[in-house]
PDB file of N, CA and C in Angstrom:
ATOM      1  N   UNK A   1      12.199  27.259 -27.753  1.00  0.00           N
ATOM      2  CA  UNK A   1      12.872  28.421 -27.167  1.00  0.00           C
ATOM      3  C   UNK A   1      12.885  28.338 -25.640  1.00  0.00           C
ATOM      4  N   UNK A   2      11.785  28.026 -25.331  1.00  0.00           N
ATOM      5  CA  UNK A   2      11.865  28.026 -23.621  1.00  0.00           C
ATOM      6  C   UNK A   2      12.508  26.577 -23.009  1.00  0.00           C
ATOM      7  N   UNK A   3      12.601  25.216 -23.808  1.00  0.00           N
ATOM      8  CA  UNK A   3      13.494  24.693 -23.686  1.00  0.00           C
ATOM      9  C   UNK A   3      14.967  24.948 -22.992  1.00  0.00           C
ATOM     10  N   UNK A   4      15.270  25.535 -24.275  1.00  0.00           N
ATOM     11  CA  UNK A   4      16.659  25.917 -24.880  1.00  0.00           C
ATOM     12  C   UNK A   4      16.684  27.267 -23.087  1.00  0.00           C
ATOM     13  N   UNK A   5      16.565  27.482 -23.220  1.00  0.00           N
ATOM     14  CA  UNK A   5      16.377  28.699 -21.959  1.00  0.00           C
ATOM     15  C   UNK A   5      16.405  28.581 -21.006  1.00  0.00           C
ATOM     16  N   UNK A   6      15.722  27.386 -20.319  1.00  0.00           N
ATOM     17  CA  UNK A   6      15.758  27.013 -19.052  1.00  0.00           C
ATOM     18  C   UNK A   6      16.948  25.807 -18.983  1.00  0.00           C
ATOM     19  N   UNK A   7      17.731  25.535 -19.969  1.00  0.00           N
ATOM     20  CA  UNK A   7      18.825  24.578 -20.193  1.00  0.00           C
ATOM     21  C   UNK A   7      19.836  25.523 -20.112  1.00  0.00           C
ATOM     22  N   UNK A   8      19.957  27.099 -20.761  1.00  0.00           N
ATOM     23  CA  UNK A   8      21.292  27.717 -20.261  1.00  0.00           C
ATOM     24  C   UNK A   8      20.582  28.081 -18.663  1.00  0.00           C
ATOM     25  N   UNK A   9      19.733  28.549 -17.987  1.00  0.00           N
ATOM     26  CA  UNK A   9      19.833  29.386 -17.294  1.00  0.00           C
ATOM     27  C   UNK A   9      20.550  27.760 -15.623  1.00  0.00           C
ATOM     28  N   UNK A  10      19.929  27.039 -15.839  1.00  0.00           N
ATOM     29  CA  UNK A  10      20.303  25.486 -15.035  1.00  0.00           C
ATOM     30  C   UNK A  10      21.775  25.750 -15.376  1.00  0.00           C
ATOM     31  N   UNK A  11      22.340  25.809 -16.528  1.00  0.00           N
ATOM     32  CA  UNK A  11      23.814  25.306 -16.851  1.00  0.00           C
ATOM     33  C   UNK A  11      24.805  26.889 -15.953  1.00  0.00           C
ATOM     34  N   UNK A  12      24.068  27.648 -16.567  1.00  0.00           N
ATOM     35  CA  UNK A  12      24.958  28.968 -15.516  1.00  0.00           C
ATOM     36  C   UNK A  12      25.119  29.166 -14.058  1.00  0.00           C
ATOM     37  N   UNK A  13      23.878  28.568 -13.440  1.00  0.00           N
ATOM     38  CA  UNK A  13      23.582  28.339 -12.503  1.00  0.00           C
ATOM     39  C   UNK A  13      24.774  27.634 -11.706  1.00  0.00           C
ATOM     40  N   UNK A  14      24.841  26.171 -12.198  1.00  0.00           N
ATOM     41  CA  UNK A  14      25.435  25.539 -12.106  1.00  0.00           C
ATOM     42  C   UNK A  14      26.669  26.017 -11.799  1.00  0.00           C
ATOM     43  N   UNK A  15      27.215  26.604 -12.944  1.00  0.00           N
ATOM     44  CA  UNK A  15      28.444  26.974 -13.203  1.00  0.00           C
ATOM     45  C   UNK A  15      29.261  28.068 -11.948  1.00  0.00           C
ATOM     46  N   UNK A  16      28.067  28.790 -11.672  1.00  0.00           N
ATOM     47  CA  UNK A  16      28.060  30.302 -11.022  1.00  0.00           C
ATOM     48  C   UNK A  16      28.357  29.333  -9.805  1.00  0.00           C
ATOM     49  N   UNK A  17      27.387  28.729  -9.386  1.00  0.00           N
ATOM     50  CA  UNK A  17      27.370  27.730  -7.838  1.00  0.00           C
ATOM     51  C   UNK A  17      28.720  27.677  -7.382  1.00  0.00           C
ATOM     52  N   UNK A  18      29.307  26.652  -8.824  1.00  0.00           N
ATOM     53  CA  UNK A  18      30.989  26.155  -8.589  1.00  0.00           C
ATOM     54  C   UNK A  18      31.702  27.030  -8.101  1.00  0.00           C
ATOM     55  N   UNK A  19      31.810  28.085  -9.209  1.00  0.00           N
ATOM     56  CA  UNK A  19      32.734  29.398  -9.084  1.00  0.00           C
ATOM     57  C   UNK A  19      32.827  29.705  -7.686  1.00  0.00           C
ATOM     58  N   UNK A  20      31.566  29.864  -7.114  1.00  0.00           N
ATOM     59  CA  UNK A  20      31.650  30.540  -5.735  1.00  0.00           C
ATOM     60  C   UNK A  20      32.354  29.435  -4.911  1.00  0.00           C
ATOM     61  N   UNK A  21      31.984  28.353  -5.212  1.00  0.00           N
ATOM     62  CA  UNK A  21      33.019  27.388  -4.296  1.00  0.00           C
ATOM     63  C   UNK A  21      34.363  27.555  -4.220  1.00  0.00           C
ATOM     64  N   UNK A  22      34.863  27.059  -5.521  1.00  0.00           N
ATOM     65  CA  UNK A  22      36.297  27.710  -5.979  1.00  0.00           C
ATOM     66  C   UNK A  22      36.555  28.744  -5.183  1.00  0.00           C
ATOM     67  N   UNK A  23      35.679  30.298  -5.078  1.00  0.00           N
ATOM     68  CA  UNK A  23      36.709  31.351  -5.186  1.00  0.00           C
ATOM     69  C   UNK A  23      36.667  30.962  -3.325  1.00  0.00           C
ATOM     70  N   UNK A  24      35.975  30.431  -3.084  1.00  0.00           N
ATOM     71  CA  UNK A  24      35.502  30.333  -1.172  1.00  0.00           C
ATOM     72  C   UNK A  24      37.248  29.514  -1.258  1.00  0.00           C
ATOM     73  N   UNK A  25      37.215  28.458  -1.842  1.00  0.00           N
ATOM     74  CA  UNK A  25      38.579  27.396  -1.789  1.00  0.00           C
ATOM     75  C   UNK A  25      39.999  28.021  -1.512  1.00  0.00           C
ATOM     76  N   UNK A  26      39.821  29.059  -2.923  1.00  0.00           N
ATOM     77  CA  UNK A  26      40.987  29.840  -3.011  1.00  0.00           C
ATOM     78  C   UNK A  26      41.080  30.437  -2.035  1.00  0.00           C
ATOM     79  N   UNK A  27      40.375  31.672  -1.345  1.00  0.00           N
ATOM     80  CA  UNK A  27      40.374  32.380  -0.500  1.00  0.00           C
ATOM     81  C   UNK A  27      40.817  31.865   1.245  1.00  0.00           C
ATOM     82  N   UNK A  28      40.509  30.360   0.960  1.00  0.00           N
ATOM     83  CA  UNK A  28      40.656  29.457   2.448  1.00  0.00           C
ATOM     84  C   UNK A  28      42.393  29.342   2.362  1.00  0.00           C
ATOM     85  N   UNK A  29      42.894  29.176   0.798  1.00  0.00           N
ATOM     86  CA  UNK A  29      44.291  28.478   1.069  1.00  0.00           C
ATOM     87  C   UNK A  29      45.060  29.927   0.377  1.00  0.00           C
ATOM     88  N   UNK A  30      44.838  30.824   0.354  1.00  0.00           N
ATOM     89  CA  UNK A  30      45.597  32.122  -0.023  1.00  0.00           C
ATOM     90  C   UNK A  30      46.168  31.863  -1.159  1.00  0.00           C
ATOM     91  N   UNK A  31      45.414  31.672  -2.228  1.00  0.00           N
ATOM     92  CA  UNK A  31      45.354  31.226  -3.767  1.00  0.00           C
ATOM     93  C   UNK A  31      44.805  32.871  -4.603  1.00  0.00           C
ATOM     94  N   UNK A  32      45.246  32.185  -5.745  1.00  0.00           N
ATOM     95  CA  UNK A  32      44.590  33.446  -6.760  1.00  0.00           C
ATOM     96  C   UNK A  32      43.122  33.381  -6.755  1.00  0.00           C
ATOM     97  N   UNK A  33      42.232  34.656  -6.759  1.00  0.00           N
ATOM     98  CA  UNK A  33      41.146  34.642  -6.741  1.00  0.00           C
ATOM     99  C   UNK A  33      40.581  34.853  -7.927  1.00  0.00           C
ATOM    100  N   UNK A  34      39.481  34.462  -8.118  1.00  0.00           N
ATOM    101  CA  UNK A  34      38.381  35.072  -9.161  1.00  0.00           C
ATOM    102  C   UNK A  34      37.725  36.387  -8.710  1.00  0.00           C
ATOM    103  N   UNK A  35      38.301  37.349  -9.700  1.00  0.00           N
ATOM    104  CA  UNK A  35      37.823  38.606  -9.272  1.00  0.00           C
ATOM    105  C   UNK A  35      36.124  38.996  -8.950  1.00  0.00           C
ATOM    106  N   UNK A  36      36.051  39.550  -8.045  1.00  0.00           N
ATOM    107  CA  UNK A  36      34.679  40.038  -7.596  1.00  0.00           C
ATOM    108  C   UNK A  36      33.916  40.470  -9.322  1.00  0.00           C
ATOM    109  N   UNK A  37      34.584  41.211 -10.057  1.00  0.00           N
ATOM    110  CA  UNK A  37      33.342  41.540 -11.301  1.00  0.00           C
ATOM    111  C   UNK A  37      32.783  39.954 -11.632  1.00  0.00           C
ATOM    112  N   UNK A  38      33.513  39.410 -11.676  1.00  0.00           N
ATOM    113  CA  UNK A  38      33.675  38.109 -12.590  1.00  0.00           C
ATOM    114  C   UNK A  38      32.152  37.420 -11.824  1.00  0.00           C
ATOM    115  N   UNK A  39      32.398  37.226 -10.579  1.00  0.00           N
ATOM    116  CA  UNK A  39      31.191  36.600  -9.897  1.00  0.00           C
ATOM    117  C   UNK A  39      29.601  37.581  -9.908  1.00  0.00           C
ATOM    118  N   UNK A  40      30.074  38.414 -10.269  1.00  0.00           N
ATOM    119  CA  UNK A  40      28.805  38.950 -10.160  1.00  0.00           C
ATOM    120  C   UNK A  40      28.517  39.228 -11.321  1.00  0.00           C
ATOM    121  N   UNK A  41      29.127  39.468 -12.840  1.00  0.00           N
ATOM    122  CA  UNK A  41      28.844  38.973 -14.159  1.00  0.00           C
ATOM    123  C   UNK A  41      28.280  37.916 -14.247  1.00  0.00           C
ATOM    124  N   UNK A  42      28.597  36.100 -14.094  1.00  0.00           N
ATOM    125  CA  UNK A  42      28.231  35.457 -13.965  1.00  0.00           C
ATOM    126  C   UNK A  42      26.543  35.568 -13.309  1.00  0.00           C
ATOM    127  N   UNK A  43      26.194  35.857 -11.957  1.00  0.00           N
ATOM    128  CA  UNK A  43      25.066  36.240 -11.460  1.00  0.00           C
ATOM    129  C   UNK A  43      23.392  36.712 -12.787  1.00  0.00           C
ATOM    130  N   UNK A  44      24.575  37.791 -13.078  1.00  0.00           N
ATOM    131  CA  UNK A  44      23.997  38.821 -14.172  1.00  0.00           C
ATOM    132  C   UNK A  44      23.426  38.266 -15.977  1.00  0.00           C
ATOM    133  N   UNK A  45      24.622  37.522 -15.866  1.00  0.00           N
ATOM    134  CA  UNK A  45      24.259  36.194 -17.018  1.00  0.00           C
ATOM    135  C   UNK A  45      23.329  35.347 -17.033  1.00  0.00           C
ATOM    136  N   UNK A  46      22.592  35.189 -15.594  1.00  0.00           N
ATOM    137  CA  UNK A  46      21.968  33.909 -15.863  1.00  0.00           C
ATOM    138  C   UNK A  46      22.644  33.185 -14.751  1.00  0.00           C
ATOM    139  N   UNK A  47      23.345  33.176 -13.703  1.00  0.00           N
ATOM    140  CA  UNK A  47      23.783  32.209 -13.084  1.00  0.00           C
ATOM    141  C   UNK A  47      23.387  33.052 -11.635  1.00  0.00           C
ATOM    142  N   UNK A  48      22.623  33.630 -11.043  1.00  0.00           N
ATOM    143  CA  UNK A  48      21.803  34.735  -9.977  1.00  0.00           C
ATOM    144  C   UNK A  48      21.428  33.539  -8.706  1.00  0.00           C
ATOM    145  N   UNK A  49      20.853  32.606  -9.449  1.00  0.00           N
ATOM    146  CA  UNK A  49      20.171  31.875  -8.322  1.00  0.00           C
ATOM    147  C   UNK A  49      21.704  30.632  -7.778  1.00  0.00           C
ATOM    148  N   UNK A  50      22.272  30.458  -8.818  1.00  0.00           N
ATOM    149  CA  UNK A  50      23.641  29.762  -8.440  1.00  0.00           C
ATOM    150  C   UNK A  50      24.468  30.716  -7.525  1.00  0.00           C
ATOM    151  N   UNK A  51      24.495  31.482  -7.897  1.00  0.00           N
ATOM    152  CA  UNK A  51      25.451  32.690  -6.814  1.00  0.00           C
ATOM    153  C   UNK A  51      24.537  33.073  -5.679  1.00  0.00           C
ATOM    154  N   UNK A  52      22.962  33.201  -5.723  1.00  0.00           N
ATOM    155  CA  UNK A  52      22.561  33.152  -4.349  1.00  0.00           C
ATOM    156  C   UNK A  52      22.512  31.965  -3.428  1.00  0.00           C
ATOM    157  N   UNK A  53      22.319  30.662  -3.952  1.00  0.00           N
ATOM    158  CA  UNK A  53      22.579  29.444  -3.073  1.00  0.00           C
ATOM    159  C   UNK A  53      24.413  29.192  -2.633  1.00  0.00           C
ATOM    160  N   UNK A  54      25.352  29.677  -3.702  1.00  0.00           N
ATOM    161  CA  UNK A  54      26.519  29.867  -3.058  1.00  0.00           C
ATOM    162  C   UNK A  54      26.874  30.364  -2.137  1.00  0.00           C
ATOM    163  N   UNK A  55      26.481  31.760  -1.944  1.00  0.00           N
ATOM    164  CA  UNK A  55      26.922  32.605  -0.669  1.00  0.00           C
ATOM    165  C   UNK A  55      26.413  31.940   0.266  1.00  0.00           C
ATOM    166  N   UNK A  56      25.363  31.609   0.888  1.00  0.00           N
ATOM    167  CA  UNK A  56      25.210  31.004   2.103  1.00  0.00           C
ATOM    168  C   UNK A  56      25.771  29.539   1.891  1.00  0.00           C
ATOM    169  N   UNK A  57      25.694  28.881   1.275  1.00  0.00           N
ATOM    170  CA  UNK A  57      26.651  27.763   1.154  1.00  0.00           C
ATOM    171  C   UNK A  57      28.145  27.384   1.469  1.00  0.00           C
ATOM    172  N   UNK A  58      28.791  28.316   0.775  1.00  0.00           N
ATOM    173  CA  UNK A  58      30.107  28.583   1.122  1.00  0.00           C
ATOM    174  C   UNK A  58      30.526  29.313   2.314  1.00  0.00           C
ATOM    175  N   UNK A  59      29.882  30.101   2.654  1.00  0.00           N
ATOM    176  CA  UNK A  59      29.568  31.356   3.530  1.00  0.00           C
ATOM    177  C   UNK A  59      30.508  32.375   2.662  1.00  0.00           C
ATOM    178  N   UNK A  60      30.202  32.726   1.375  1.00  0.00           N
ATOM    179  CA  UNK A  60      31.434  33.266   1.050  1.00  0.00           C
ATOM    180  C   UNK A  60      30.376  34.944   0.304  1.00  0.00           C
ATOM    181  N   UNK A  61      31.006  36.000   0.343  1.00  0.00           N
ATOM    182  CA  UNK A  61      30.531  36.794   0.251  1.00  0.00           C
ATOM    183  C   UNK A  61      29.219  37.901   0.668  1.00  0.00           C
ATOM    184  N   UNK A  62      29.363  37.243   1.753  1.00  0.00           N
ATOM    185  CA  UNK A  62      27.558  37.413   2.281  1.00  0.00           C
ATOM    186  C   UNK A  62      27.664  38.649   3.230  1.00  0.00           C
ATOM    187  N   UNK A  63      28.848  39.549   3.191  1.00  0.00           N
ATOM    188  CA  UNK A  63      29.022  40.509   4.373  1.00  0.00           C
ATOM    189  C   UNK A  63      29.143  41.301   3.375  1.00  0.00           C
ATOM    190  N   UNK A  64      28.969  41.559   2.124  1.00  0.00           N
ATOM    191  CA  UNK A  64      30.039  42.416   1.042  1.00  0.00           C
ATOM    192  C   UNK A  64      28.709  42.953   0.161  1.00  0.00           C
ATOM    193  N   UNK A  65      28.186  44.402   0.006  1.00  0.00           N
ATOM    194  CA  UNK A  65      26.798  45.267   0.185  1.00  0.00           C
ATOM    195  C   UNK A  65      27.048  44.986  -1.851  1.00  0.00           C
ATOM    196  N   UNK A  66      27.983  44.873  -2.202  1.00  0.00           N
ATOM    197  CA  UNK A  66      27.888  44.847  -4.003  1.00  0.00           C
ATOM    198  C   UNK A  66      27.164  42.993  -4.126  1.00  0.00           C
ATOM    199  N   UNK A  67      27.194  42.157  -3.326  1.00  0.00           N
ATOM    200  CA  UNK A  67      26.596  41.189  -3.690  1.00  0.00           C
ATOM    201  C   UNK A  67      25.198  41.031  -2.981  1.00  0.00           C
ATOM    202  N   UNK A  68      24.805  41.273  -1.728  1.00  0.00           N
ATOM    203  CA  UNK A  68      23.698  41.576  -1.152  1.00  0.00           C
ATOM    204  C   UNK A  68      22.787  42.188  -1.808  1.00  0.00           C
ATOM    205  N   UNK A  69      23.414  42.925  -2.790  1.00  0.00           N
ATOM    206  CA  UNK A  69      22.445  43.721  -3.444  1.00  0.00           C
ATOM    207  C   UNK A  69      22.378  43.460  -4.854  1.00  0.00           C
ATOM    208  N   UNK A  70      23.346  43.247  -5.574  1.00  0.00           N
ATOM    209  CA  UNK A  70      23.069  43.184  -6.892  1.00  0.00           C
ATOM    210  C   UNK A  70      22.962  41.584  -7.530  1.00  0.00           C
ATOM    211  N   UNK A  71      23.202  40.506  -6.501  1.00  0.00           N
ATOM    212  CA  UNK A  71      22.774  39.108  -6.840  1.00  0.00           C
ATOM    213  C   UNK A  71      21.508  38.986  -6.877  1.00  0.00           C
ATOM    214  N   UNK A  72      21.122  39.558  -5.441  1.00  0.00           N
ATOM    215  CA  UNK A  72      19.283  39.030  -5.579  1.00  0.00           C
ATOM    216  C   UNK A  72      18.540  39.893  -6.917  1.00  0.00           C
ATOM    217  N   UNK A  73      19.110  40.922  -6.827  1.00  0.00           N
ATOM    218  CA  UNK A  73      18.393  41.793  -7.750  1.00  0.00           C
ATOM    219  C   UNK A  73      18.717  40.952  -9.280  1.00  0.00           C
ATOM    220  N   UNK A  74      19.994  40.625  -9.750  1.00  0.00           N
ATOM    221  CA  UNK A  74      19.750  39.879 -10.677  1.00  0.00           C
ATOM    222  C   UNK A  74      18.818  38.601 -10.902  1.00  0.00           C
ATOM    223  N   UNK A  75      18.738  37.743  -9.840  1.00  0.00           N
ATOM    224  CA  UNK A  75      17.930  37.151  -9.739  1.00  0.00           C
ATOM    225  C   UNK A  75      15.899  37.362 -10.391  1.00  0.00           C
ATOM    226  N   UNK A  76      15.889  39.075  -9.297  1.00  0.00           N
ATOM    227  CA  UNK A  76      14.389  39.309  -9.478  1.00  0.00           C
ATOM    228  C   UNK A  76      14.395  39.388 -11.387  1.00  0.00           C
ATOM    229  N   UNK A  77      16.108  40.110 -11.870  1.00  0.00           N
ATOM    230  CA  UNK A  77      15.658  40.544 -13.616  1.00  0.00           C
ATOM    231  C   UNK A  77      15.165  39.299 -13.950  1.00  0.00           C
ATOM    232  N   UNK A  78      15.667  38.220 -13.320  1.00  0.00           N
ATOM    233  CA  UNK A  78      15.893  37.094 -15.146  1.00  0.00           C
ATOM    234  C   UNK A  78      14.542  36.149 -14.615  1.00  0.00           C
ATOM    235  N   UNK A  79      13.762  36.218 -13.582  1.00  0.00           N
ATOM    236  CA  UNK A  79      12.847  36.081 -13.230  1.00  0.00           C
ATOM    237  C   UNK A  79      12.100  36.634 -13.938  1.00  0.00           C
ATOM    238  N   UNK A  80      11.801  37.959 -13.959  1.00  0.00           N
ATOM    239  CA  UNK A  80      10.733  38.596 -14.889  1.00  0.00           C
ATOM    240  C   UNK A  80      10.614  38.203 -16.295  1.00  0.00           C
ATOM    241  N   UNK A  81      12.224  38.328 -16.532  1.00  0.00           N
ATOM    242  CA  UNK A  81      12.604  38.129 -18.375  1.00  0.00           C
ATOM    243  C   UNK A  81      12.493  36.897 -18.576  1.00  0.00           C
ATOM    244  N   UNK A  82      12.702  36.038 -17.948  1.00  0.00           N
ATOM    245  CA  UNK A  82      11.897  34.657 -18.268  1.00  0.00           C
ATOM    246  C   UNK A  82      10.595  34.239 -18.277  1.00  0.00           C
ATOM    247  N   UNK A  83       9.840  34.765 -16.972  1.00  0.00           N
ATOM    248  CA  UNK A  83       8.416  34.823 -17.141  1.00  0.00           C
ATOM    249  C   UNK A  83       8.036  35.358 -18.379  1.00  0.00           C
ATOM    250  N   UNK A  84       8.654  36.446 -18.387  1.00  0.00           N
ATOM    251  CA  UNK A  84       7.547  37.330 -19.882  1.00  0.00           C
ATOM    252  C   UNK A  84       8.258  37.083 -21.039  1.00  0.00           C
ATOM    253  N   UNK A  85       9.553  35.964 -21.408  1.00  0.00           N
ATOM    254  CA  UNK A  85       9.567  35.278 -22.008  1.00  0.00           C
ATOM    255  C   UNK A  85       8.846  33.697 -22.630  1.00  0.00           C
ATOM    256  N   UNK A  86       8.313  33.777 -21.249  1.00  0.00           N
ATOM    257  CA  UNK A  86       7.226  31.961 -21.303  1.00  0.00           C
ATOM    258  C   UNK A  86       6.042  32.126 -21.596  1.00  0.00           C
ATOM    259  N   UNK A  87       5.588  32.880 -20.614  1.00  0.00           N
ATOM    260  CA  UNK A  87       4.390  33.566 -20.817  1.00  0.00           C
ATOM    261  C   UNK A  87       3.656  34.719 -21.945  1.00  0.00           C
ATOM    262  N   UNK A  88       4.614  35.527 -22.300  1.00  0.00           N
ATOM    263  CA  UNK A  88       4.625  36.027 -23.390  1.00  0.00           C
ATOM    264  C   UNK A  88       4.292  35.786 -24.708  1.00  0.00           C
ATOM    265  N   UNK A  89       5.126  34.584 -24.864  1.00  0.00           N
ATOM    266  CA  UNK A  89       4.791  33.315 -26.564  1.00  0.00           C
ATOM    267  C   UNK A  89       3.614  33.358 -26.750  1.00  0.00           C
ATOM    268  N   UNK A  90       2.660  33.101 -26.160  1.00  0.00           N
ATOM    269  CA  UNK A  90       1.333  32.978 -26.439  1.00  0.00           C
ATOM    270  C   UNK A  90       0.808  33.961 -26.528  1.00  0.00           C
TER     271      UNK A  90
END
């Protein structure tokens, strides 16, 4: 189980990272965007720490108070819920 767990939460991560690149891409060449829920769903899924190394990466979203606030905070959930998922088993 904790396998399997730390293999989606890497893969969302991942995924979330991209996205933010992309939507940084789009936004550079006045392209269709990936809507703001969308990135911060992602976050919320499991992809928190991918969307926090994005924003300063990209520089993309980092002035905007709905991601300042509710990325890291997803972050602190799936932190806990994983700990007291690992730790918990026993």
């Amino acid at each position: 189980m904790t396998k399997i767990l730390l293999i989606y939460l890497a893969i969302m991560n991942l995924i979330t990272f991209i996205l933010y690149g992309i939507d940084k891409y789009k936004a550079v060449h006045h392209k269709w965007r990936i809507p703001e829920k969308v990135l911060i769903l992602f976050a919320w899924v499991g992809g928190g720490i991918g969307a926090l190394a994005g924003m300063p990466a990209f520089h993309h979203k980092t002035k905007k108070w709905k991601f300042r606030i509710l990325v890291p905070l997803s972050v602190m959930v799936w932190v806990v819920a994983t700990a007291f998922l690992i730790y918990g088993e026993g």
